[in-house]
C-alpha atoms as a PDB file:
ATOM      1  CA  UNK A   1    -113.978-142.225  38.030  1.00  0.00           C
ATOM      2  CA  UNK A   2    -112.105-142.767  34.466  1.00  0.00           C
ATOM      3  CA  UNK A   3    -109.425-145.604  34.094  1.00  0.00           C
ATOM      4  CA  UNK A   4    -107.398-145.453  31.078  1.00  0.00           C
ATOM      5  CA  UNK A   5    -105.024-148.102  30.144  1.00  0.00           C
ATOM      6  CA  UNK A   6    -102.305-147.619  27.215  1.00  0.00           C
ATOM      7  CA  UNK A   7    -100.808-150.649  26.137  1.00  0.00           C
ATOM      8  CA  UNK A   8     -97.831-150.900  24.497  1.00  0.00           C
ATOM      9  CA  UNK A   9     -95.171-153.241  23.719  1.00  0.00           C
ATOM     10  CA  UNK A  10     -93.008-152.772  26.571  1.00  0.00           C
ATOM     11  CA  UNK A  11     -95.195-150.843  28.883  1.00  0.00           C
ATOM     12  CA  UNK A  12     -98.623-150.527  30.171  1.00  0.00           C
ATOM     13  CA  UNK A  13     -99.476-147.030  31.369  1.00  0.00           C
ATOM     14  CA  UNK A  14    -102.898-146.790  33.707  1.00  0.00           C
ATOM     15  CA  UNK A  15    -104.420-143.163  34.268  1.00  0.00           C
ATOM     16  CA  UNK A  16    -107.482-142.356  36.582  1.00  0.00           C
ATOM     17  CA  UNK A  17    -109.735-139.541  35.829  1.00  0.00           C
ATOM     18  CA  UNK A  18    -112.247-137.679  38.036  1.00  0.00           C
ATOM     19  CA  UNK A  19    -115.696-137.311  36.778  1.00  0.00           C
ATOM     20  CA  UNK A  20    -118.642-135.961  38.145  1.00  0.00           C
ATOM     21  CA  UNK A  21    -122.620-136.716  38.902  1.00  0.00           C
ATOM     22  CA  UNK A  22    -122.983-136.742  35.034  1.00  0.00           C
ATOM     23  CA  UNK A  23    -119.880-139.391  34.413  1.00  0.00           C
ATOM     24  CA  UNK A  24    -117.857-137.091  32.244  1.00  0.00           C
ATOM     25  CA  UNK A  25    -114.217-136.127  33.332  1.00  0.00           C
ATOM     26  CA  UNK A  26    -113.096-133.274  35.007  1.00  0.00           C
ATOM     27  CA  UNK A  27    -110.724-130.448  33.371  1.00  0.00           C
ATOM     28  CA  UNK A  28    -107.360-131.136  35.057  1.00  0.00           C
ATOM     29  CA  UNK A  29    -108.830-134.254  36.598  1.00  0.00           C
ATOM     30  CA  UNK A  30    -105.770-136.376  36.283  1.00  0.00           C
ATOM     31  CA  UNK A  31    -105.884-138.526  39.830  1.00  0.00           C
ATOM     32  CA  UNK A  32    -102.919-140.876  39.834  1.00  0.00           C
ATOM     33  CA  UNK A  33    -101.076-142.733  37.174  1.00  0.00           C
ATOM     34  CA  UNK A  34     -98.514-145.682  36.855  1.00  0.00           C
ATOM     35  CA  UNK A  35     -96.491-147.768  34.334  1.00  0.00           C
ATOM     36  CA  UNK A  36     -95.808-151.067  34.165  1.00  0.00           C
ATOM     37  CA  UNK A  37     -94.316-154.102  32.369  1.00  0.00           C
ATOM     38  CA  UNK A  38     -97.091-155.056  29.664  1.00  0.00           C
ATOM     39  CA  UNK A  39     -96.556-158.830  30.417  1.00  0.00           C
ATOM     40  CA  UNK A  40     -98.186-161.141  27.934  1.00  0.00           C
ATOM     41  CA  UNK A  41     -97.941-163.753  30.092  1.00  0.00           C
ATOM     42  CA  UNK A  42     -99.511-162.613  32.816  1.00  0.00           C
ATOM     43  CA  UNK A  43    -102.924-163.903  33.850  1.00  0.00           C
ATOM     44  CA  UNK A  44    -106.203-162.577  34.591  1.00  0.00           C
ATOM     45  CA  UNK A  45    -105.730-163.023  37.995  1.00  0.00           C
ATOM     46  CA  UNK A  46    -102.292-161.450  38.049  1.00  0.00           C
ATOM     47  CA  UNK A  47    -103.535-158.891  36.382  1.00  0.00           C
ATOM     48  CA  UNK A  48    -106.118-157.678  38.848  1.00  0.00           C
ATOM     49  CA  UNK A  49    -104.111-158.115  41.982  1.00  0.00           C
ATOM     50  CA  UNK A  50    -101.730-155.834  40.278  1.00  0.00           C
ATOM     51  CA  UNK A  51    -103.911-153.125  39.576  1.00  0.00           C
ATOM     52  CA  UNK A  52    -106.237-153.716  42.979  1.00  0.00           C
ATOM     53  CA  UNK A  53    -102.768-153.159  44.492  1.00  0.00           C
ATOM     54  CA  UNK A  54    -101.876-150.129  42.568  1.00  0.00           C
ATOM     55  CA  UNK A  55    -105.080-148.459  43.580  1.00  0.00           C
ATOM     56  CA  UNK A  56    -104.762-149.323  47.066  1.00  0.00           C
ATOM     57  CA  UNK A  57    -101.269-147.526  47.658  1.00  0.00           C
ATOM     58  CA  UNK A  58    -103.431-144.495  46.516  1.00  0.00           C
ATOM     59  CA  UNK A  59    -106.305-145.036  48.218  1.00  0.00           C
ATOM     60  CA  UNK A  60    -108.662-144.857  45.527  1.00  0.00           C
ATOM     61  CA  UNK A  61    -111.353-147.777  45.684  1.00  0.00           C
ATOM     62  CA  UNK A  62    -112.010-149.887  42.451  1.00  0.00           C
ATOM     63  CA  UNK A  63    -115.440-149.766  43.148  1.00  0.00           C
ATOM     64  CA  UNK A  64    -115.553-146.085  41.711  1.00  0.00           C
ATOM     65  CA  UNK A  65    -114.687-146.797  38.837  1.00  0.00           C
ATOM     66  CA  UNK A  66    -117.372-146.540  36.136  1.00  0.00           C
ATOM     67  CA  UNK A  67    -115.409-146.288  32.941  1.00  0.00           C
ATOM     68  CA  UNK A  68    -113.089-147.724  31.292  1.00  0.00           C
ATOM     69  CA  UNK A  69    -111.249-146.715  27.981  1.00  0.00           C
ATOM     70  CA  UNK A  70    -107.986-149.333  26.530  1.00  0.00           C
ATOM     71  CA  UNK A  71    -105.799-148.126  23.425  1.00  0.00           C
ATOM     72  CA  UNK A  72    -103.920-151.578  22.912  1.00  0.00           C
ATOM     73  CA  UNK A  73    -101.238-151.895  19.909  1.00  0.00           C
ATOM     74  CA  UNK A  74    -100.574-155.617  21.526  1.00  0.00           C
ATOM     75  CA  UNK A  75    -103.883-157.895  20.487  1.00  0.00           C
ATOM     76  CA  UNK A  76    -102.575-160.683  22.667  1.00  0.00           C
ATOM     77  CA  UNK A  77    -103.342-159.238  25.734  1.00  0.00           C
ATOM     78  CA  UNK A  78    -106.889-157.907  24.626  1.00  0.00           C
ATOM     79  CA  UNK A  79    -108.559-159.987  25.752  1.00  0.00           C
ATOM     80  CA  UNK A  80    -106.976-160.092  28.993  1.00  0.00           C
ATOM     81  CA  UNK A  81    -107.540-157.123  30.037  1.00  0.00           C
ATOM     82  CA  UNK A  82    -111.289-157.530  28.947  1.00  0.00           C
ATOM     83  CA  UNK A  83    -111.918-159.896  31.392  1.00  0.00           C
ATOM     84  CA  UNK A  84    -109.724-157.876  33.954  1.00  0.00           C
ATOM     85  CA  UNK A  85    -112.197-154.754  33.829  1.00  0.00           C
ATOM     86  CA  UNK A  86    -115.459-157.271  34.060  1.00  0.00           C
ATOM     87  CA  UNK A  87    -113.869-159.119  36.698  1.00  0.00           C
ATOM     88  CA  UNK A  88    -112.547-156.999  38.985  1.00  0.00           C
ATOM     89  CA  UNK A  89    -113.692-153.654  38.147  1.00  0.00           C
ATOM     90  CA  UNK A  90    -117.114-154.838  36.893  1.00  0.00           C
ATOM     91  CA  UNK A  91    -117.271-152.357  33.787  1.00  0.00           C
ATOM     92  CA  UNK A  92    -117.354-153.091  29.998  1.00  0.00           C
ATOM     93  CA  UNK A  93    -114.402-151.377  28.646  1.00  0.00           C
ATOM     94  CA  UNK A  94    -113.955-149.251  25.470  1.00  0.00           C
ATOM     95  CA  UNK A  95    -111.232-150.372  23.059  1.00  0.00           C
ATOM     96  CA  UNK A  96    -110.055-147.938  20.912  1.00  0.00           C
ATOM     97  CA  UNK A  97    -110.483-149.714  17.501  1.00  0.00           C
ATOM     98  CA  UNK A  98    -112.403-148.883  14.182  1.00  0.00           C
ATOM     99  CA  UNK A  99    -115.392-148.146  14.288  1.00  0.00           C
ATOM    100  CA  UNK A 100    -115.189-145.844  17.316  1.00  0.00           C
ATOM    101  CA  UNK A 101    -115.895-142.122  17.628  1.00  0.00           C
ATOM    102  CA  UNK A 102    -112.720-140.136  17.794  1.00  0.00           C
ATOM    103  CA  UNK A 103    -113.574-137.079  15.583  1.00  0.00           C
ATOM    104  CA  UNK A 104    -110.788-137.637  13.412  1.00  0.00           C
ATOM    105  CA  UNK A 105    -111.183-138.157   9.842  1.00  0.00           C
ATOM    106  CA  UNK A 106    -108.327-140.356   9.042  1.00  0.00           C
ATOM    107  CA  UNK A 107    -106.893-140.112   5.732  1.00  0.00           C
ATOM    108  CA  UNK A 108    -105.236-143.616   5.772  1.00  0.00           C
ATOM    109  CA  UNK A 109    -105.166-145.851   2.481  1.00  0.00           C
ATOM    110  CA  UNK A 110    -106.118-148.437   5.225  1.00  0.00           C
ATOM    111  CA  UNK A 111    -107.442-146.661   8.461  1.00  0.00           C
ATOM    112  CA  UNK A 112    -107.881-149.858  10.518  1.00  0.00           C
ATOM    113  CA  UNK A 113    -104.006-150.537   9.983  1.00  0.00           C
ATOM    114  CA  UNK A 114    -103.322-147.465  12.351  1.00  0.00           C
ATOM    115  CA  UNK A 115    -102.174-148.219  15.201  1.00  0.00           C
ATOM    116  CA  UNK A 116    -104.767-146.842  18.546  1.00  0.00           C
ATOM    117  CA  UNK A 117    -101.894-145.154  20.367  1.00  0.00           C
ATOM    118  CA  UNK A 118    -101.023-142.560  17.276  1.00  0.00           C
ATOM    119  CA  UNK A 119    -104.945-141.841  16.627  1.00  0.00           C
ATOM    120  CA  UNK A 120    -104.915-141.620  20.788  1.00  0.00           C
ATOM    121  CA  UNK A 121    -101.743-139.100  20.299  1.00  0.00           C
ATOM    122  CA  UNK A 122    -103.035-136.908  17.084  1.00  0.00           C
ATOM    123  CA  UNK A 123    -106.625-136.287  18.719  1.00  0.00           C
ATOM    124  CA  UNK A 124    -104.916-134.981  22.165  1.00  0.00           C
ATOM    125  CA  UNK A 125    -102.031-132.936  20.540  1.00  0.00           C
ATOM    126  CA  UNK A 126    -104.663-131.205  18.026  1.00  0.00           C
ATOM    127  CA  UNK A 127    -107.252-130.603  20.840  1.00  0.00           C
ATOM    128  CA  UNK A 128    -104.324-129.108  23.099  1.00  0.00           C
ATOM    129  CA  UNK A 129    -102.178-127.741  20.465  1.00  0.00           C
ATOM    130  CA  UNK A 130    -104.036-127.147  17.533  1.00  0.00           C
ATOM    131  CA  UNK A 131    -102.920-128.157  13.766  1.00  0.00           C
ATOM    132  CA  UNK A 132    -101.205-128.370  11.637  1.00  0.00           C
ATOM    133  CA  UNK A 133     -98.961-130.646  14.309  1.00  0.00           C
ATOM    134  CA  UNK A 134     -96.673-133.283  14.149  1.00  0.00           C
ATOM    135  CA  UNK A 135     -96.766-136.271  17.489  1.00  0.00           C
ATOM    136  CA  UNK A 136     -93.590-137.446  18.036  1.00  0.00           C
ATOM    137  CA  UNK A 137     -93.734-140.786  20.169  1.00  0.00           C
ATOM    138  CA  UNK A 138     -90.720-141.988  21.436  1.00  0.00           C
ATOM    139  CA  UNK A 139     -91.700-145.395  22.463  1.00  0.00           C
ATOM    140  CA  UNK A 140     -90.560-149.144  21.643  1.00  0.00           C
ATOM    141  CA  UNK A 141     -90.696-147.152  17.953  1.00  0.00           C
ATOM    142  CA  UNK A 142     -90.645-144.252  17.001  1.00  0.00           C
ATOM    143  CA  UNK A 143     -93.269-142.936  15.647  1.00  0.00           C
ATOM    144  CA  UNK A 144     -94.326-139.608  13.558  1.00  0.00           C
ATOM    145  CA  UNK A 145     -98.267-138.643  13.028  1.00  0.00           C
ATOM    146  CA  UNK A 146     -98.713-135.947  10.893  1.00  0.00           C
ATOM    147  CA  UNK A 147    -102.291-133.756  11.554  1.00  0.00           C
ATOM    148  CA  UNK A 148    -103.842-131.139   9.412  1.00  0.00           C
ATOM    149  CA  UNK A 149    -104.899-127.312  10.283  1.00  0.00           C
ATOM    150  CA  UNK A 150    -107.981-129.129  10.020  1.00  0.00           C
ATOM    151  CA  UNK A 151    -107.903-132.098  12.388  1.00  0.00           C
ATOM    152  CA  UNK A 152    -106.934-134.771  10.153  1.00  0.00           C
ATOM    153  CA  UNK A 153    -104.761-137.531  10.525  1.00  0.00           C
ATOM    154  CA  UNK A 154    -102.527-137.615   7.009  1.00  0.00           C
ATOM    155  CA  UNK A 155    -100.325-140.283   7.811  1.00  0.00           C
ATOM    156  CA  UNK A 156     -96.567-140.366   9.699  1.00  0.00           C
ATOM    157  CA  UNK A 157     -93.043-141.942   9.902  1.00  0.00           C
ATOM    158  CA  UNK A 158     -92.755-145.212  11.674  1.00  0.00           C
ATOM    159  CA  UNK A 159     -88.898-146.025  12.580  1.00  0.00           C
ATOM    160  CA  UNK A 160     -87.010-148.637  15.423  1.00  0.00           C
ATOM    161  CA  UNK A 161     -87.410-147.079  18.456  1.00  0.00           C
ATOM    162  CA  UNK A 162     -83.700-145.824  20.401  1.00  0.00           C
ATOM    163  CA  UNK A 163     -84.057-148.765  22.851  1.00  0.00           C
ATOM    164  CA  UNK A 164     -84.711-151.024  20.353  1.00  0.00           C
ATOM    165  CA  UNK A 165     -81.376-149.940  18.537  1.00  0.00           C
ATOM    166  CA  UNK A 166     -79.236-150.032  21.971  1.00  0.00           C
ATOM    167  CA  UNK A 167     -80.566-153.511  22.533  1.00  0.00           C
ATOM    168  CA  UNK A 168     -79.653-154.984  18.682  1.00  0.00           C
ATOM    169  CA  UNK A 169     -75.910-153.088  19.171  1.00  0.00           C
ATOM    170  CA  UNK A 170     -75.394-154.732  22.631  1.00  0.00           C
ATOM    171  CA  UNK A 171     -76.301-158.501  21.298  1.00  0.00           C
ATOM    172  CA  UNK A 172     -75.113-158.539  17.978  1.00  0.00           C
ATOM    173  CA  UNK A 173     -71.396-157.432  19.265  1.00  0.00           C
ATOM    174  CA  UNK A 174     -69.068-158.922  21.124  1.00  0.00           C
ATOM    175  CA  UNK A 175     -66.960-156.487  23.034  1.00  0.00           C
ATOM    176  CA  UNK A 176     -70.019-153.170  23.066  1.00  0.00           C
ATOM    177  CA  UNK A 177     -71.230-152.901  26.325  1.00  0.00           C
ATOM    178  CA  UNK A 178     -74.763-152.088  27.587  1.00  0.00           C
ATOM    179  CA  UNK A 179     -75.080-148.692  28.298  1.00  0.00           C
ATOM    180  CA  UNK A 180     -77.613-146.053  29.717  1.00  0.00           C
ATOM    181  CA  UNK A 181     -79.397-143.746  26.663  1.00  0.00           C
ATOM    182  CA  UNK A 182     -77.690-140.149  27.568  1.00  0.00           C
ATOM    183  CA  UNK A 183     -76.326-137.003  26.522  1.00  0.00           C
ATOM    184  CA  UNK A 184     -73.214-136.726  26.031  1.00  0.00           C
ATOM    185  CA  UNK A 185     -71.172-133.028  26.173  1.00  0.00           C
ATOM    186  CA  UNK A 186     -68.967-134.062  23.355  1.00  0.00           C
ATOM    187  CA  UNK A 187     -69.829-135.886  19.890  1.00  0.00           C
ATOM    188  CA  UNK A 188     -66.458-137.509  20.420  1.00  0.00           C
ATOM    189  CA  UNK A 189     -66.592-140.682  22.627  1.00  0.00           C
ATOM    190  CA  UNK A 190     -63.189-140.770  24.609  1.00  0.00           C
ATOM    191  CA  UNK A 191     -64.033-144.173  26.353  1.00  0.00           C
ATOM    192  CA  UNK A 192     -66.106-147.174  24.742  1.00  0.00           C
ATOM    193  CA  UNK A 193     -69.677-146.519  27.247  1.00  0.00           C
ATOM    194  CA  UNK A 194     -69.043-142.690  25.991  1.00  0.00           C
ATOM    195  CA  UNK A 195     -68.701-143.336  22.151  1.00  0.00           C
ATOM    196  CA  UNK A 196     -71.604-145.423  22.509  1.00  0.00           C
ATOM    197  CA  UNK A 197     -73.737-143.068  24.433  1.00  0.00           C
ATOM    198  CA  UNK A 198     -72.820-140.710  21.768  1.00  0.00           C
ATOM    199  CA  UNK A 199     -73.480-142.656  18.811  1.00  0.00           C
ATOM    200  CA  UNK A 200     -77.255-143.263  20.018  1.00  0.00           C
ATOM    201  CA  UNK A 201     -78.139-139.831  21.303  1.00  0.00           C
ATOM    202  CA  UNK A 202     -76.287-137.558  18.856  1.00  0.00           C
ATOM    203  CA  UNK A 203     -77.485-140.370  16.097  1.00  0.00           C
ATOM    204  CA  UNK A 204     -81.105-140.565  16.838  1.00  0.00           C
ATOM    205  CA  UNK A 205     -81.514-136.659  17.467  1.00  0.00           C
ATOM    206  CA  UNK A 206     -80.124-136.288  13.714  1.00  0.00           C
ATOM    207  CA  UNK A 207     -83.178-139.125  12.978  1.00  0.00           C
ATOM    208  CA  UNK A 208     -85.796-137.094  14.877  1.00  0.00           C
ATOM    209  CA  UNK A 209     -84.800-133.554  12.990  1.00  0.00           C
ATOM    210  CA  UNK A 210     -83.949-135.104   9.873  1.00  0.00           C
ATOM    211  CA  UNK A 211     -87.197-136.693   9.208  1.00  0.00           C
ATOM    212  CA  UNK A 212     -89.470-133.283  10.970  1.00  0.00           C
ATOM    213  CA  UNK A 213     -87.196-131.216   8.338  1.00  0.00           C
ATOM    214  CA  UNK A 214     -88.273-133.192   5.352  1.00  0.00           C
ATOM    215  CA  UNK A 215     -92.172-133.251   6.691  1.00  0.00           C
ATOM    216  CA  UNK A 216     -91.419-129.359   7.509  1.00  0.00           C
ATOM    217  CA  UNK A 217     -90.724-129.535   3.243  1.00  0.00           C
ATOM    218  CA  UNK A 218     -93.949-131.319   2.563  1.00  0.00           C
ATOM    219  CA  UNK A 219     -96.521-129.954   5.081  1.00  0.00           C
ATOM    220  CA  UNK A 220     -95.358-126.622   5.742  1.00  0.00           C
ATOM    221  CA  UNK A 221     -94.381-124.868   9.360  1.00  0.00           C
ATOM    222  CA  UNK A 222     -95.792-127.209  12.084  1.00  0.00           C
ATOM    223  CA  UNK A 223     -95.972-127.540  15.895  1.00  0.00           C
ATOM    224  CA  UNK A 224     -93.726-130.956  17.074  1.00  0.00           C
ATOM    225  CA  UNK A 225     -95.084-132.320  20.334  1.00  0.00           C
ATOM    226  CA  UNK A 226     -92.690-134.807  22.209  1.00  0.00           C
ATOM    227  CA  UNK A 227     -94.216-138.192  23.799  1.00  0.00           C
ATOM    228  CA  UNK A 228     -92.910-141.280  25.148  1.00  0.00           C
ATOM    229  CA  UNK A 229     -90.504-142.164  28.164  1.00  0.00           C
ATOM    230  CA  UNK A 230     -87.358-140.631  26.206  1.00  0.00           C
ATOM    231  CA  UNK A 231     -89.120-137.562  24.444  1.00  0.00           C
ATOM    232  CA  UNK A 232     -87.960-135.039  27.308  1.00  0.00           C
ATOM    233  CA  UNK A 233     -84.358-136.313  26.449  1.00  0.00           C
ATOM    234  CA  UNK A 234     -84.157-136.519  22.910  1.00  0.00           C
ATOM    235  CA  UNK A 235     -86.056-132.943  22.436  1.00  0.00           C
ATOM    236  CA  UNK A 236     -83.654-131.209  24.650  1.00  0.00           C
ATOM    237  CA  UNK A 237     -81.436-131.249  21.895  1.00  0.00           C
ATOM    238  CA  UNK A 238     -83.855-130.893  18.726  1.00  0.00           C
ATOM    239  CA  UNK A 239     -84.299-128.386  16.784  1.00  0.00           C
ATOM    240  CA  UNK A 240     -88.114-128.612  15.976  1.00  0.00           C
ATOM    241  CA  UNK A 241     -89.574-130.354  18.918  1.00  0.00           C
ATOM    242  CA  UNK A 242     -91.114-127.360  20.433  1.00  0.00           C
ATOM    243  CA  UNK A 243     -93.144-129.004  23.428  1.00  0.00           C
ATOM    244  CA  UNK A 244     -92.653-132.247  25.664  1.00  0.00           C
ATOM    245  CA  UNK A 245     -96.227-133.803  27.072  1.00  0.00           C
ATOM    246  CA  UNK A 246     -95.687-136.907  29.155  1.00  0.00           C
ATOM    247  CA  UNK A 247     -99.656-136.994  29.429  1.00  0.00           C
ATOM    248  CA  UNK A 248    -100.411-137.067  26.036  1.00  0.00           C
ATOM    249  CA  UNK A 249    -102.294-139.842  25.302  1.00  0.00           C
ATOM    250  CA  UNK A 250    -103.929-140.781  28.382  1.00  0.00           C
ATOM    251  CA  UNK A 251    -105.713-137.174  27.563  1.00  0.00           C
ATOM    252  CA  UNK A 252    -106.584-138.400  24.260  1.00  0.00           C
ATOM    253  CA  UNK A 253    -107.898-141.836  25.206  1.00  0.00           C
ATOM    254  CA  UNK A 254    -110.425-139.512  28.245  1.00  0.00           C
ATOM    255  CA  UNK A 255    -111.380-137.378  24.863  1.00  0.00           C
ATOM    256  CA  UNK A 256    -112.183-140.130  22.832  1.00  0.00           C
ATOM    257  CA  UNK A 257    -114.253-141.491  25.897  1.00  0.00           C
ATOM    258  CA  UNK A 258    -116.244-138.277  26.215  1.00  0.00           C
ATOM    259  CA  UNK A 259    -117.388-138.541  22.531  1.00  0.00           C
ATOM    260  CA  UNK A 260    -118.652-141.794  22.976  1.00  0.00           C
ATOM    261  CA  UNK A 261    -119.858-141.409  26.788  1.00  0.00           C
ATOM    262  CA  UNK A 262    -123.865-140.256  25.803  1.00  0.00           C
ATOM    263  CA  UNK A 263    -123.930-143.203  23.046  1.00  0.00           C
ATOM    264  CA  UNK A 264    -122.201-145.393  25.768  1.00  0.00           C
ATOM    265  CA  UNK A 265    -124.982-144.212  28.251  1.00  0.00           C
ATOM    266  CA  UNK A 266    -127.981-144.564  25.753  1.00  0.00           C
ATOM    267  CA  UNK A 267    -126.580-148.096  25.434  1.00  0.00           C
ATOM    268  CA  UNK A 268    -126.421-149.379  28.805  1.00  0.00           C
ATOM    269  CA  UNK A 269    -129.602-147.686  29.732  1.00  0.00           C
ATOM    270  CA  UNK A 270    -131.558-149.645  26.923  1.00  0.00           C
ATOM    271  CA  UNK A 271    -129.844-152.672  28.208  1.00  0.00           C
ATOM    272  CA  UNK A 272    -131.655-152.102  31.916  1.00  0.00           C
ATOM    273  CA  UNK A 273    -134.940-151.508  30.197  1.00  0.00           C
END
């Protein structure tokens, strides 16, 4: 089996692929998933009683695991998790980083600035979706990745993710209360938790479109996939946001790991001789 491990700032997401005699994943081979509180703090230790435990209320044994592919935006915890997989899953893992195969050509003026999680994003939505396409990633930012007819990543939008803005309006005032990120049936708030609710849904949908209209102006007629824990939310009320995929980039991270799987195999079977 597969594990993948997305880390971002506020969560962690694990995925576990099937894969057969060969090693390479199954199509549609999505076994079991879970997110969790990426913890900087947390030990090595901590770490892999967590996931052993995770595993266990699915029954799937850590002892078949015999890959293991990490997209990390949060260096901290690299090396963490490094010694997590040798530990207690006793595989090498792949970190997404420069240098590795994706089959993207990225046309960044720096391409090792990018973060893993939006090359992770752009190589799944083009696979699944074709180009040109726009990712829309609805995590602790927002983030927009812009991908060519042919395949290549151009560039995106990075702006303060809607939690991020909630959190800032609840501390910085004195009398706005926190609220739950929803949508409202009315623009106008008749009650303070209403106006507020308002103010960040209604607000950060006119955000979303506003910036896919001007990259509509730029890039021509595109395809805007949804990601991220609020994407199903937000795109129920967008205008260009044509398809919501929870699964996103745990795909892309298992089809970045089967372009580097032979050279991965080549490697460890030299090592042996």
């Amino acid at each position: 089996m597969l594990l993948v491990l997305d880390v971002g700032n506020t969560n962690t997401v694990l995925g576990v692929y099937s894969t057969n005699d060969a090693g390479d994943t199954t199509e549609g081979g999505l076994v079991a998933h879970w997110r969790v509180t990426s913890a900087r703090t947390q030990t090595v230790d901590e770490y892999g009683v967590l996931f052993r435990n995770l595993f266990a209320m699915r029954g799937i044994d850590t002892a078949s695991i015999k890959g293991i592919v990490v997209s990390s935006v949060v260096p901290p915890m690299d090396s963490t998790l490094r010694q997590v997989c040798e530990q207690y899953f006793h595989v090498k893992p792949l970190f997404i980083e420069p240098g590795v195969k994706t089959g993207m050509p990225v046309h960044y003026d720096n391409p090792a600035e990018v973060g893993a999680d939006r090359i992770v994003n752009s190589v799944a939505a083009f696979e699944k979706y074709g180009g040109p396409c726009v990712v829309v990633d609805f995590g602790t930012a927002t983030t927009f990745d812009v991908v060519s007819a042919k395949g290549e990543y151009l560039g995106g939008v990075i702006a303060p993710g809607i939690g991020i803005s909630a959190e800032a309006l609840f501390a910085r005032t004195a009398r706005l209360p926190r609220v739950d990120i929803r949508k409202t049936s009315k623009v106008i708030g008749t009650n303070t938790v209403n106006s507020v609710q308002s103010g960040l849904f209604h607000g950060y949908t006119g955000l979303v479109d506003g910036i896919l209209e001007k990259l509509q102006v730029e890039i021509g007629p595109f395809k805007a996939v949804a990601t991220g824990g609020l994407a199903p939310l937000i795109s129920s009320a967008s205008k260009y946001i044509t398809a919501v995929d929870d699964s996103l980039t745990l795909e892309g991270m298992r089809l970045i790991w089967e372009r580097n799987a032979a050279h991965l195999r080549k490697k460890a079977e030299g090592k042996k001789d």
